[in-house]
C-alpha atoms as a PDB file:
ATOM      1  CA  UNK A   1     -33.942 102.874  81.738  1.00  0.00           C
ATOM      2  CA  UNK A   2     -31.896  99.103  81.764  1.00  0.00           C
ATOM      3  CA  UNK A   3     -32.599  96.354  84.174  1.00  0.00           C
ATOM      4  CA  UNK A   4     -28.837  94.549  83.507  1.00  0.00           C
ATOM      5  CA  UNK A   5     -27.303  91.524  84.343  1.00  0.00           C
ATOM      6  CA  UNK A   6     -23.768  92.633  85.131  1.00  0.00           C
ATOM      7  CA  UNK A   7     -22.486  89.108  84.064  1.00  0.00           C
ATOM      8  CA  UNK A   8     -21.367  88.335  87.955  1.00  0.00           C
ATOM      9  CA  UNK A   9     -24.607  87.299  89.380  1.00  0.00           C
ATOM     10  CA  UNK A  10     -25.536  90.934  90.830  1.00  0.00           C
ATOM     11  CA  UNK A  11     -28.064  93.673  88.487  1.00  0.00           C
ATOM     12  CA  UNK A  12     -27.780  97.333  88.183  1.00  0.00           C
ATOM     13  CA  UNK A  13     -30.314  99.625  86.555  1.00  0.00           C
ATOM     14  CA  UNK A  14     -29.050 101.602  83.598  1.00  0.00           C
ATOM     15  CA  UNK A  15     -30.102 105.264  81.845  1.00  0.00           C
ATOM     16  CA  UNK A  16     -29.076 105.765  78.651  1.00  0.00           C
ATOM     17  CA  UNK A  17     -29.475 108.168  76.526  1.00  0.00           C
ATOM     18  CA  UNK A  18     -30.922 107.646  72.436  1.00  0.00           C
ATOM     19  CA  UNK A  19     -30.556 104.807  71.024  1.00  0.00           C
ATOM     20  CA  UNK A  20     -27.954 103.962  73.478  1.00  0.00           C
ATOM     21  CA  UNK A  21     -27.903 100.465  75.883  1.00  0.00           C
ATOM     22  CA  UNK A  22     -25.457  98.878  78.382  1.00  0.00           C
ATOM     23  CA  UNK A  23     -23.845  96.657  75.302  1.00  0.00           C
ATOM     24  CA  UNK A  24     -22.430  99.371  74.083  1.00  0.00           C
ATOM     25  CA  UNK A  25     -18.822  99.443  76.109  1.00  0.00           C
ATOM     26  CA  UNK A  26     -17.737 102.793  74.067  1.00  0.00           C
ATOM     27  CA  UNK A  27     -20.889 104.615  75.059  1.00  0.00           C
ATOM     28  CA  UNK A  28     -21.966 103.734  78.640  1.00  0.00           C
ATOM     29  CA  UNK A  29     -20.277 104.368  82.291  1.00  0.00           C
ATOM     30  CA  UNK A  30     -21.127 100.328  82.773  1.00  0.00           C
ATOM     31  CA  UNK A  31     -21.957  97.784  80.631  1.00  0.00           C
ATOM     32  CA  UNK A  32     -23.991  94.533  80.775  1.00  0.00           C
ATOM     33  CA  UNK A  33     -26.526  92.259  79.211  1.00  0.00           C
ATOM     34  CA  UNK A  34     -30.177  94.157  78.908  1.00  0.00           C
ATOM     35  CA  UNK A  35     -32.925  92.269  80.834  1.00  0.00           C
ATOM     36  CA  UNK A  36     -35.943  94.693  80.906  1.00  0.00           C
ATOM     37  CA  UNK A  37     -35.743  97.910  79.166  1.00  0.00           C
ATOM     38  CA  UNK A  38     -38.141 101.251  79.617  1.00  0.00           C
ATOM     39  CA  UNK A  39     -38.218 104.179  77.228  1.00  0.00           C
ATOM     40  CA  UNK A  40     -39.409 106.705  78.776  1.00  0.00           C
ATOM     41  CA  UNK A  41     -38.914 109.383  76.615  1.00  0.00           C
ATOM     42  CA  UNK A  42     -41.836 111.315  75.654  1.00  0.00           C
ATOM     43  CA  UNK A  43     -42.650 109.810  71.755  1.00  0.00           C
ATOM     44  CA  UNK A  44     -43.146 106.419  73.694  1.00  0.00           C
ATOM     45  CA  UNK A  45     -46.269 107.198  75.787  1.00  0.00           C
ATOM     46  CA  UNK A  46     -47.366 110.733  74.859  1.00  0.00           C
ATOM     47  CA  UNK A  47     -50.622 109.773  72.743  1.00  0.00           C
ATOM     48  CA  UNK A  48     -52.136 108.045  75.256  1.00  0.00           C
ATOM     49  CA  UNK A  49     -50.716 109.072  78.315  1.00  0.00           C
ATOM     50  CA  UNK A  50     -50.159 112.721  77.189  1.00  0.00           C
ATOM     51  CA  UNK A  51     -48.036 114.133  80.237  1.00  0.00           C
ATOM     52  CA  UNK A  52     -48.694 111.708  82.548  1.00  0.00           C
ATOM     53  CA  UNK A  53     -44.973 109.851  82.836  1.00  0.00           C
ATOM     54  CA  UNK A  54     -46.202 107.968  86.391  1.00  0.00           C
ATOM     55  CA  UNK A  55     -49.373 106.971  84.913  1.00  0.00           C
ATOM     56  CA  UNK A  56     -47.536 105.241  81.949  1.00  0.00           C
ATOM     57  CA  UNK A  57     -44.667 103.458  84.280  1.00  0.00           C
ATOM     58  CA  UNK A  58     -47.519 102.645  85.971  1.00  0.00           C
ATOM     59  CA  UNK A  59     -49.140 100.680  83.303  1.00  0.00           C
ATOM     60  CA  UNK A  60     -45.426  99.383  82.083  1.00  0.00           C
ATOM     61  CA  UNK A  61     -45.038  97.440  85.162  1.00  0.00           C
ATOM     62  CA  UNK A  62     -48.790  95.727  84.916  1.00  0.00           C
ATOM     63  CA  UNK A  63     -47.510  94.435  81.896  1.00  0.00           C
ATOM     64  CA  UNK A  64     -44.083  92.802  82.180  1.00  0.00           C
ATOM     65  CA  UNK A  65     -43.536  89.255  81.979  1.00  0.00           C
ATOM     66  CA  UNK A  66     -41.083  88.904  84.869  1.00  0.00           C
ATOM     67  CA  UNK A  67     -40.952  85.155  84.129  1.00  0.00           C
ATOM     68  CA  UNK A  68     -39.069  85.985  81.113  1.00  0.00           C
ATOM     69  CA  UNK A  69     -36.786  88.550  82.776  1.00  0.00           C
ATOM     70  CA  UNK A  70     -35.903  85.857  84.656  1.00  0.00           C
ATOM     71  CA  UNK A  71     -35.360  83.746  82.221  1.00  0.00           C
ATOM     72  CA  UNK A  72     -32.940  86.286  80.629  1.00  0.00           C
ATOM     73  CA  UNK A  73     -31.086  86.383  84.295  1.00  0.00           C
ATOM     74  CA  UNK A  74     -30.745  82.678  83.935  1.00  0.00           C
ATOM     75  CA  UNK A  75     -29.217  82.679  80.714  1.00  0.00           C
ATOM     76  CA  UNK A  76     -26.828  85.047  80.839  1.00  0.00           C
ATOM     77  CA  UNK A  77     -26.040  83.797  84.709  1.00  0.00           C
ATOM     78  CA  UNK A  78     -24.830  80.268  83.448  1.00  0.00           C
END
């Protein structure tokens, strides 16, 4: 899961499957610059959360640095 700067000032949120992200304009419905991604496939939080998906966006959102997200927005915004 993507939070992308759409490169007008608004963001969308993004699923992708793989190795896939909103740069790549032959693979996604709509593209944009990445600003906070999420796997959330099972490899990335299985050993510690086992099954528990909620439990381990849970924790992913105790944890991000929204000042540099925001940064990010800036950046591509100008």
């Amino acid at each position: 899961a993507w939070l992308v700067a759409d490169g007008k000032g608004g963001l969308f949120i993004s699923t992708t499957p793989n190795q896939d992200n909103p740069l790549m304009t032959n693979l996604v419905e709509k593209t944009g610059t990445p600003l906070l991604g999420l796997d959330v496939w099972e490899h990335a939080y299985y050993l510690k959360y086992q099954n528990l998906r909620a439990d381990y966006i849970t924790a992913f959102y105790q944890v991000i640095n929204w000042e540099k997200v925001a940064e990010r927005l800036a950046k591509v915004s100008a």
